[in-house]
C-alpha atoms as a PDB file:
ATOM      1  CA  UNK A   1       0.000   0.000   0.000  1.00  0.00           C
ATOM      2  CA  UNK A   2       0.980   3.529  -1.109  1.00  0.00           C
ATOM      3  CA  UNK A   3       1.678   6.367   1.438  1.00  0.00           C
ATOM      4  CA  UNK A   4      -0.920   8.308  -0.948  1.00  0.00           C
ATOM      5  CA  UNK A   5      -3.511   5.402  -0.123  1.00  0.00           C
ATOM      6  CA  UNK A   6      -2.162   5.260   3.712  1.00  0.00           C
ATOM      7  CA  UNK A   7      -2.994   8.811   4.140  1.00  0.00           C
ATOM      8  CA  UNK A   8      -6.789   8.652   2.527  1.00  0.00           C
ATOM      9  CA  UNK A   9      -7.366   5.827   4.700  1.00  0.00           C
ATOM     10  CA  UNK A  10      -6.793   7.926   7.718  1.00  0.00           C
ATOM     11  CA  UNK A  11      -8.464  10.979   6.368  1.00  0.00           C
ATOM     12  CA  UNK A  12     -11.630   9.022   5.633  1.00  0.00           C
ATOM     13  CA  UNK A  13     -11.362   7.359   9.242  1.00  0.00           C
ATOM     14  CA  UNK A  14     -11.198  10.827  10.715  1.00  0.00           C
ATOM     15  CA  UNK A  15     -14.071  12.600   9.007  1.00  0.00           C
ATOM     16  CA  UNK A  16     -15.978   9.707   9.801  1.00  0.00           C
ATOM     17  CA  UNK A  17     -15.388   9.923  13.610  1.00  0.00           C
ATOM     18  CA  UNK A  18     -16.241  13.274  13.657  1.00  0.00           C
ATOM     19  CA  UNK A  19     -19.571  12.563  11.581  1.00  0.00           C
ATOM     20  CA  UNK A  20     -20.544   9.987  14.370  1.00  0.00           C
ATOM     21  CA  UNK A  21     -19.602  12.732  17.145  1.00  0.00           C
ATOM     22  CA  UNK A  22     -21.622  15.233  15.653  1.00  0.00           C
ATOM     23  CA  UNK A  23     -24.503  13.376  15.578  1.00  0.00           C
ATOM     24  CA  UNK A  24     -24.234  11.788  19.388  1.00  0.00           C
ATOM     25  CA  UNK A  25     -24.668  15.441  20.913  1.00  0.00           C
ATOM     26  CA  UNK A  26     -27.071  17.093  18.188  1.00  0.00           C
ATOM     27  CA  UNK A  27     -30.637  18.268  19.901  1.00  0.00           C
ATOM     28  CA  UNK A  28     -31.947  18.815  22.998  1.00  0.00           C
ATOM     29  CA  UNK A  29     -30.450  17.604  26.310  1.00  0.00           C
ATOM     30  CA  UNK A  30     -32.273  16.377  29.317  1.00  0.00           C
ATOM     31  CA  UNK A  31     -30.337  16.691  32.675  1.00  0.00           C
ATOM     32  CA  UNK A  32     -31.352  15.398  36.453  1.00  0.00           C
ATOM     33  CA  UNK A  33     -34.049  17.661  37.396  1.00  0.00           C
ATOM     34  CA  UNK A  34     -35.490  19.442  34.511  1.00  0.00           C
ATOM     35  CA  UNK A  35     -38.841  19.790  34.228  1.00  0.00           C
ATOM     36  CA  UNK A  36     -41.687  20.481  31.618  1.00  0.00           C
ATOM     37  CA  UNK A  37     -43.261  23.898  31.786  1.00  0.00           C
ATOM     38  CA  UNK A  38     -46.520  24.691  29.619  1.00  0.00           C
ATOM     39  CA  UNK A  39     -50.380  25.155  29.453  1.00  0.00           C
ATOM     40  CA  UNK A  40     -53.038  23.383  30.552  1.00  0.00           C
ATOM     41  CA  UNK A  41     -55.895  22.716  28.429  1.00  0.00           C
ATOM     42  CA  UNK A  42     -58.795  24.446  29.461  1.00  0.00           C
ATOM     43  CA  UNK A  43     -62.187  23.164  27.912  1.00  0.00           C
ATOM     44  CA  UNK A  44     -65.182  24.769  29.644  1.00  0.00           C
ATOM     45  CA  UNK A  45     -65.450  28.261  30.983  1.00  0.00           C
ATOM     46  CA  UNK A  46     -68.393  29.543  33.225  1.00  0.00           C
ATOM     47  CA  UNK A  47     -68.416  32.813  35.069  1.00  0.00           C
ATOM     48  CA  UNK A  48     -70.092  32.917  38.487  1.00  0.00           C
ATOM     49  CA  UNK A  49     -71.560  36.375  39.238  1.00  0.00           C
ATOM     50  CA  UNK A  50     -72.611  36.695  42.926  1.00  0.00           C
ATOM     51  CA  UNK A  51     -75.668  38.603  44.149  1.00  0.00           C
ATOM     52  CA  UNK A  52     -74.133  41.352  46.043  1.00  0.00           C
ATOM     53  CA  UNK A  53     -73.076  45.104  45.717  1.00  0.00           C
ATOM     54  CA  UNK A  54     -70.558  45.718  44.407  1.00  0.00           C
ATOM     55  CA  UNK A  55     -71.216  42.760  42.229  1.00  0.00           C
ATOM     56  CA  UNK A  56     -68.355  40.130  42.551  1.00  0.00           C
ATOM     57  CA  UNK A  57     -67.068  37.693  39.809  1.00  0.00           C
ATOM     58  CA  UNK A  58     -65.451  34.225  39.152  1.00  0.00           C
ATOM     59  CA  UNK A  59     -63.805  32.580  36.221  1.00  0.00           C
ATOM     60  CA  UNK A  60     -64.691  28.048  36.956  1.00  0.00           C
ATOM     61  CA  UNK A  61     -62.001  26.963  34.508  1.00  0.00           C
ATOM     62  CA  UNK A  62     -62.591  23.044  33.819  1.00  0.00           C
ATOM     63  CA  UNK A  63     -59.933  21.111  31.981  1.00  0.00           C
ATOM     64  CA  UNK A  64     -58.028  18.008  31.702  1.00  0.00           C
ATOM     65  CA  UNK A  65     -53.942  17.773  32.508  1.00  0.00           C
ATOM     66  CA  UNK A  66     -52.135  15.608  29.776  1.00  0.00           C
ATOM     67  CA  UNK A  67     -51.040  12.960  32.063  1.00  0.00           C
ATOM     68  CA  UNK A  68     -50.722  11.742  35.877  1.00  0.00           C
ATOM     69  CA  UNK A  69     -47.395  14.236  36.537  1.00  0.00           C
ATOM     70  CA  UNK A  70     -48.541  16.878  35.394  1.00  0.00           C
ATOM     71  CA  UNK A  71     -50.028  19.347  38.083  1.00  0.00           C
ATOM     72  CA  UNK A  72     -51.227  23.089  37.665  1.00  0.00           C
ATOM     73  CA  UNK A  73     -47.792  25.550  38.424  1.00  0.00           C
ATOM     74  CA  UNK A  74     -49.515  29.010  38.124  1.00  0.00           C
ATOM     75  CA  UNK A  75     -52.512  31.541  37.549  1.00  0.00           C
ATOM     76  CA  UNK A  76     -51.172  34.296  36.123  1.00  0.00           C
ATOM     77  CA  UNK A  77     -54.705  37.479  36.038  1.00  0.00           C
ATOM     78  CA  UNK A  78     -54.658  40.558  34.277  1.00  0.00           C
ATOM     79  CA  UNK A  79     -56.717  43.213  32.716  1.00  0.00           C
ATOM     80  CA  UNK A  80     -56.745  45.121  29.621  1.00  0.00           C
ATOM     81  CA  UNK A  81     -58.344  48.139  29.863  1.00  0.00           C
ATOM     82  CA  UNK A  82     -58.443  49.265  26.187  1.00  0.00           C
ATOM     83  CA  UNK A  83     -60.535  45.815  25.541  1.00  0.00           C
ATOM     84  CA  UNK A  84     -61.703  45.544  28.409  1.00  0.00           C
ATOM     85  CA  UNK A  85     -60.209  41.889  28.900  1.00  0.00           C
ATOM     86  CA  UNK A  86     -59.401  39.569  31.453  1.00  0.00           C
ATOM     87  CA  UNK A  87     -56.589  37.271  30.257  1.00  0.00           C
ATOM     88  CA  UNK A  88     -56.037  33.911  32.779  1.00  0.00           C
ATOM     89  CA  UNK A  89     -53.244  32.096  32.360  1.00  0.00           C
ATOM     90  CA  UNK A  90     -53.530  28.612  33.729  1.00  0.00           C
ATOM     91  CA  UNK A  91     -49.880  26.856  34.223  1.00  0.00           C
ATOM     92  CA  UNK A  92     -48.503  23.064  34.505  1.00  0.00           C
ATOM     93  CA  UNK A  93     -45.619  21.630  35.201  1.00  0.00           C
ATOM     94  CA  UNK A  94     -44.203  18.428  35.022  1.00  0.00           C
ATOM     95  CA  UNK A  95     -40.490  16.193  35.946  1.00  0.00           C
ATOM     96  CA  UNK A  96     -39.383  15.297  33.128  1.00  0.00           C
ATOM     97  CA  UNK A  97     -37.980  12.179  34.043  1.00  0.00           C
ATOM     98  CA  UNK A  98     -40.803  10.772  35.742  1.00  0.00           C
ATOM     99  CA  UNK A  99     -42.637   7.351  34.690  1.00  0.00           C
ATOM    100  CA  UNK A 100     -46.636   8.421  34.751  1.00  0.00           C
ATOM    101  CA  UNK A 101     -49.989   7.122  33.745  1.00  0.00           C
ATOM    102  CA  UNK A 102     -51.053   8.512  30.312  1.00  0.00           C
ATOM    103  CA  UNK A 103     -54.564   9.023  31.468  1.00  0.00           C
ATOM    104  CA  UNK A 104     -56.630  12.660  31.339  1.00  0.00           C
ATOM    105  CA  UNK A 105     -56.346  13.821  34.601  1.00  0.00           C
ATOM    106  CA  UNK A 106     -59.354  15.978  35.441  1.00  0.00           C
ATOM    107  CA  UNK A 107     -58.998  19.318  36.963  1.00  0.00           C
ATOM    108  CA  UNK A 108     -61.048  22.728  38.164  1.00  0.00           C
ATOM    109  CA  UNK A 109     -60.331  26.068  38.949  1.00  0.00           C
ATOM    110  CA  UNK A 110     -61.878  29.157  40.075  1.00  0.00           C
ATOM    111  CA  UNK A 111     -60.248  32.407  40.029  1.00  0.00           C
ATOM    112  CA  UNK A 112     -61.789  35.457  41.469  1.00  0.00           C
ATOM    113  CA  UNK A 113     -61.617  38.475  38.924  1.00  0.00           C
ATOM    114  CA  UNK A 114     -61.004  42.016  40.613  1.00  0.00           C
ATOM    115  CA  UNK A 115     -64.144  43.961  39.325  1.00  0.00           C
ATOM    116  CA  UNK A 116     -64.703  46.499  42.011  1.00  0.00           C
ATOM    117  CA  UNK A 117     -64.745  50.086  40.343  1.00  0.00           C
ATOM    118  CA  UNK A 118     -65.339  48.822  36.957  1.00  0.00           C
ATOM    119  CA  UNK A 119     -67.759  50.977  35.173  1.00  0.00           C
ATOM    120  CA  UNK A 120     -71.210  49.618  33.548  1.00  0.00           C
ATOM    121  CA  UNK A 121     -69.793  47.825  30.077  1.00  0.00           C
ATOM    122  CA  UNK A 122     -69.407  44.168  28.785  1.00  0.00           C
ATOM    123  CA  UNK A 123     -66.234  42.302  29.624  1.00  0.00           C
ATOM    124  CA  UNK A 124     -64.268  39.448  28.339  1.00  0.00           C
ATOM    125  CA  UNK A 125     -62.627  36.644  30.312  1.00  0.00           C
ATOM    126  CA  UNK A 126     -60.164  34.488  28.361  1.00  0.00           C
ATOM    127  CA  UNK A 127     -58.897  31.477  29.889  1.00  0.00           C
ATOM    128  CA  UNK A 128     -55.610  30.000  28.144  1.00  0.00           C
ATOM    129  CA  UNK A 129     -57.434  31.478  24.456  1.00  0.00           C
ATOM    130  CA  UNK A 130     -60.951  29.800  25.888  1.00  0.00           C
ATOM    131  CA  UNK A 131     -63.354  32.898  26.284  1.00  0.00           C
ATOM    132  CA  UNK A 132     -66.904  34.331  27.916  1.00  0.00           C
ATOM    133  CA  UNK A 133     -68.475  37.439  28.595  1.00  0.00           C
ATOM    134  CA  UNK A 134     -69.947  39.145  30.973  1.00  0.00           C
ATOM    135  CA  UNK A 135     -72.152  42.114  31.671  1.00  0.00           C
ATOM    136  CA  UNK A 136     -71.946  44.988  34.454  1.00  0.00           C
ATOM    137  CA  UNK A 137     -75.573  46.891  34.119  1.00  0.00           C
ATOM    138  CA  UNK A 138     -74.115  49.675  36.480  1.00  0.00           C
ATOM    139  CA  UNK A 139     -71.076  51.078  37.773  1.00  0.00           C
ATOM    140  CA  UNK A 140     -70.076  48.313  39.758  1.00  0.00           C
ATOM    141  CA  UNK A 141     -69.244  50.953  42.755  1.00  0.00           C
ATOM    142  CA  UNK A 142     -71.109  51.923  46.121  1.00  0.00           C
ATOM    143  CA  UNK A 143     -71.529  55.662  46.077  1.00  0.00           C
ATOM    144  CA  UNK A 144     -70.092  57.979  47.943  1.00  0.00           C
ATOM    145  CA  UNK A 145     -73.073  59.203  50.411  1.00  0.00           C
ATOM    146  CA  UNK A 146     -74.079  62.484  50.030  1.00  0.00           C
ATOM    147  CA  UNK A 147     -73.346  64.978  52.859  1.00  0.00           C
ATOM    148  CA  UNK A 148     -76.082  66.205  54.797  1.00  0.00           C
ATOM    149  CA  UNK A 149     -76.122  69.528  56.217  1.00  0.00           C
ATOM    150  CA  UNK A 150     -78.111  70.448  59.036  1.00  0.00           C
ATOM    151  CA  UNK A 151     -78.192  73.985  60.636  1.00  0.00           C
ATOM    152  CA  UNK A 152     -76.389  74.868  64.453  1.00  0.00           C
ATOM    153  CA  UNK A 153     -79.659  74.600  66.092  1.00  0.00           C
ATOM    154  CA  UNK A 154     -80.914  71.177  64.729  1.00  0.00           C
ATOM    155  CA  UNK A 155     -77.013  69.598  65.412  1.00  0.00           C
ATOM    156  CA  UNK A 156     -77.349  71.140  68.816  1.00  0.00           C
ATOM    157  CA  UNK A 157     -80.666  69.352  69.633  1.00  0.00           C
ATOM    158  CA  UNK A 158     -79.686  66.091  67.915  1.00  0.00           C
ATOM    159  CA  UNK A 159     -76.316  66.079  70.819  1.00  0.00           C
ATOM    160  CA  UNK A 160     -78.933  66.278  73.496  1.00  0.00           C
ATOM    161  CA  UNK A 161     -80.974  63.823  72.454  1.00  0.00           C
ATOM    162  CA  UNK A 162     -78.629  60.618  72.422  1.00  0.00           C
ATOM    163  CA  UNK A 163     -78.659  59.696  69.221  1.00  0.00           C
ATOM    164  CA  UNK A 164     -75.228  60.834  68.268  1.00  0.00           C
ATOM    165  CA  UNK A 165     -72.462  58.131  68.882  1.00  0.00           C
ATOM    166  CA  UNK A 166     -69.513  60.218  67.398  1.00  0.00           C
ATOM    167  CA  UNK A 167     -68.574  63.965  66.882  1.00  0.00           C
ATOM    168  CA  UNK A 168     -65.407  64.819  64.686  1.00  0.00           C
ATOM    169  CA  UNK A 169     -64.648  68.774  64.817  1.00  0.00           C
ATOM    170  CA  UNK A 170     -62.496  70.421  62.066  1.00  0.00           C
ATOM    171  CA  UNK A 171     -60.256  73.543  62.573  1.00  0.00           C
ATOM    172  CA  UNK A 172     -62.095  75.050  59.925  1.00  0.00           C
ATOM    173  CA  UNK A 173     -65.379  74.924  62.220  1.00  0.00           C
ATOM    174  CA  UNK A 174     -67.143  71.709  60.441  1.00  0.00           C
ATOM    175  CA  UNK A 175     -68.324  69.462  62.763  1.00  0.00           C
ATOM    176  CA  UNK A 176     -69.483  65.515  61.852  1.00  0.00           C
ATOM    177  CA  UNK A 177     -72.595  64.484  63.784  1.00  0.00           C
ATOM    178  CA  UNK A 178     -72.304  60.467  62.867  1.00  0.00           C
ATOM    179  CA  UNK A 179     -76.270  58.993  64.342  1.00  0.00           C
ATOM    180  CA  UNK A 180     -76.993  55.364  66.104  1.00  0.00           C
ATOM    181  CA  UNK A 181     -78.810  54.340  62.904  1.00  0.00           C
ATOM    182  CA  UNK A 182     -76.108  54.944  60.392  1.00  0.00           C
ATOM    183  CA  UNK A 183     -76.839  58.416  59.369  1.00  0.00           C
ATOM    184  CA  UNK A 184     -73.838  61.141  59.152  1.00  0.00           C
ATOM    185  CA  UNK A 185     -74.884  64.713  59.321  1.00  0.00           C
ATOM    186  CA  UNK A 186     -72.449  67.810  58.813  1.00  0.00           C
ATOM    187  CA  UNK A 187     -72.714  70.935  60.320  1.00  0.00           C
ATOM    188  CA  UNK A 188     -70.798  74.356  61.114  1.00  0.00           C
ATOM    189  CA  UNK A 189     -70.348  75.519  64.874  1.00  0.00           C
ATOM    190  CA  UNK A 190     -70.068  79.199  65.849  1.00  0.00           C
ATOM    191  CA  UNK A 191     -66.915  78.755  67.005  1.00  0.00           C
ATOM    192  CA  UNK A 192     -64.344  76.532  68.049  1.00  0.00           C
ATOM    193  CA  UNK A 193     -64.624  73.917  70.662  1.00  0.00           C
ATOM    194  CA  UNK A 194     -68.651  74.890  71.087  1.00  0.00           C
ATOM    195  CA  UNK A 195     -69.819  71.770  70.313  1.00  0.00           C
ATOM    196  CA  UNK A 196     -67.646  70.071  72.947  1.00  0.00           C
ATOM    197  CA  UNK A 197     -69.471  72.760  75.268  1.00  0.00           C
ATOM    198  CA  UNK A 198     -72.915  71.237  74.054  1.00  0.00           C
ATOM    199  CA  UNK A 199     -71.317  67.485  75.265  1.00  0.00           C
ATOM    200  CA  UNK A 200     -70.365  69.193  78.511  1.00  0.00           C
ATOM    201  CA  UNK A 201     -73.614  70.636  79.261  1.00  0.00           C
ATOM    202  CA  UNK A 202     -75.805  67.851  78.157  1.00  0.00           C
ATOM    203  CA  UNK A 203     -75.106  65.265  80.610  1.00  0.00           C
ATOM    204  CA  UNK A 204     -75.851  61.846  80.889  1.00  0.00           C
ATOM    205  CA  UNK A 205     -77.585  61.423  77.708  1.00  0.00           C
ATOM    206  CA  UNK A 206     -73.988  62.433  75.771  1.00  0.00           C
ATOM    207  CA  UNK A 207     -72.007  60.299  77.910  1.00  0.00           C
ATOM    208  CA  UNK A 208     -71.049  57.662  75.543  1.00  0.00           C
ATOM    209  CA  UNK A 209     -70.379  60.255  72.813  1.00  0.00           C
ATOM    210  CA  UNK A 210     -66.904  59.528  70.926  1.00  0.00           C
ATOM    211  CA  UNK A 211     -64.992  62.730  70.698  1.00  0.00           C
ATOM    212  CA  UNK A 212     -62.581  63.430  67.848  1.00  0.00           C
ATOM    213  CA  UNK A 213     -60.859  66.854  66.471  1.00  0.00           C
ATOM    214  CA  UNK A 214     -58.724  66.983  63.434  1.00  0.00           C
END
């Protein structure tokens, strides 16, 4: 045998180890550990609107995880205001290495959506690209009460009575008359301190009266 035939012989040899190297380490690697991160499948959506005020909502997600390792990792809420869309992302995870049943594994979540404030519109929910709507008729908000003003007189006659439980005075001469029943009342003293004067004065019936200046 040549040299020149020696030499091809060990070129070929070479290019062909390197071939079978190349292909031993091409794609992905698993290593002790690593796990499988992804979606679950969501199949059935139904929104649960409580009767209250302000009205309160839930997203019941209903699904089926690919196999027995697989659990749910994360729910991920938020909202898009310029759509006016809930987006819900529903997590799994699962080891990577682990031997499982290949069985649908049911599952069910609810996830309370954070509605209070929202003004009167229609709103989507999408669950992992699954979605519903829903409808708020009003401005799903209590009110502010309104302030009601009474004159000196009537705030003075209210103190003696007993049915105040709280009086909040102001620097600026504004004085809170909050009632038993619920009711707050506003009103503007004379001058400074004379509604504590009124307390003073009235005796027994105003002895249970909280007392607060600002």
């Amino acid at each position: 045998m040549s040299g020149k035939d020696l030499l091809w012989i060990l070129g070929a040899g070479a290019f062909l180890v390197t071939l079978l190297v190349g292909c031993g380490t091409s794609g992905p690697v698993e290593t002790p550990g690593s796990v499988i991160r992804g979606k679950a499948e969501v199949d059935e959506i139904t929104l649960m609107i409580m009767e209250s005020f302000p009205v309160q909502v839930s997203a019941v997600a209903k699904g089926n995880l690919r196999d027995g390792c697989t659990e749910i990792d994360e729910i991920r809420t938020s909202f898009d205001e310029d759509s006016n869309t809930f987006d819900v992302e529903i997590t799994t995870v699962r080891d990577a290495e682990a031997t499982c049943t290949q069985a649908l594994v049911p599952f069910e979540e609810r996830v309370e959506l954070d509605v209070r404030g929202l003004p009167a519109g229609t709103y989507t929910v999408d669950v992992n690209g699954l979605r519903e709507t829903f409808t708020l008729d009003v401005d799903n908000e209590i009110p502010e009460a309104a302030e009601t003003r009474i004159p000196w007189a009537e705030a003075q006659e209210l103190i003696r009575s007993g049915q105040v439980v709280q009086l909040t005075q102001l620097h600026s001469l504004e004085v809170t008359l909050d009632l038993a029943e619920g009711t707050r009342l506003m009103t503007i003293e004379p001058e400074i301190d004379a509604v504590f004067d009124v307390v003073d004065a009235c005796g027994e019936p105003c002895a249970d009266i909280v007392l607060a200046t600002e």
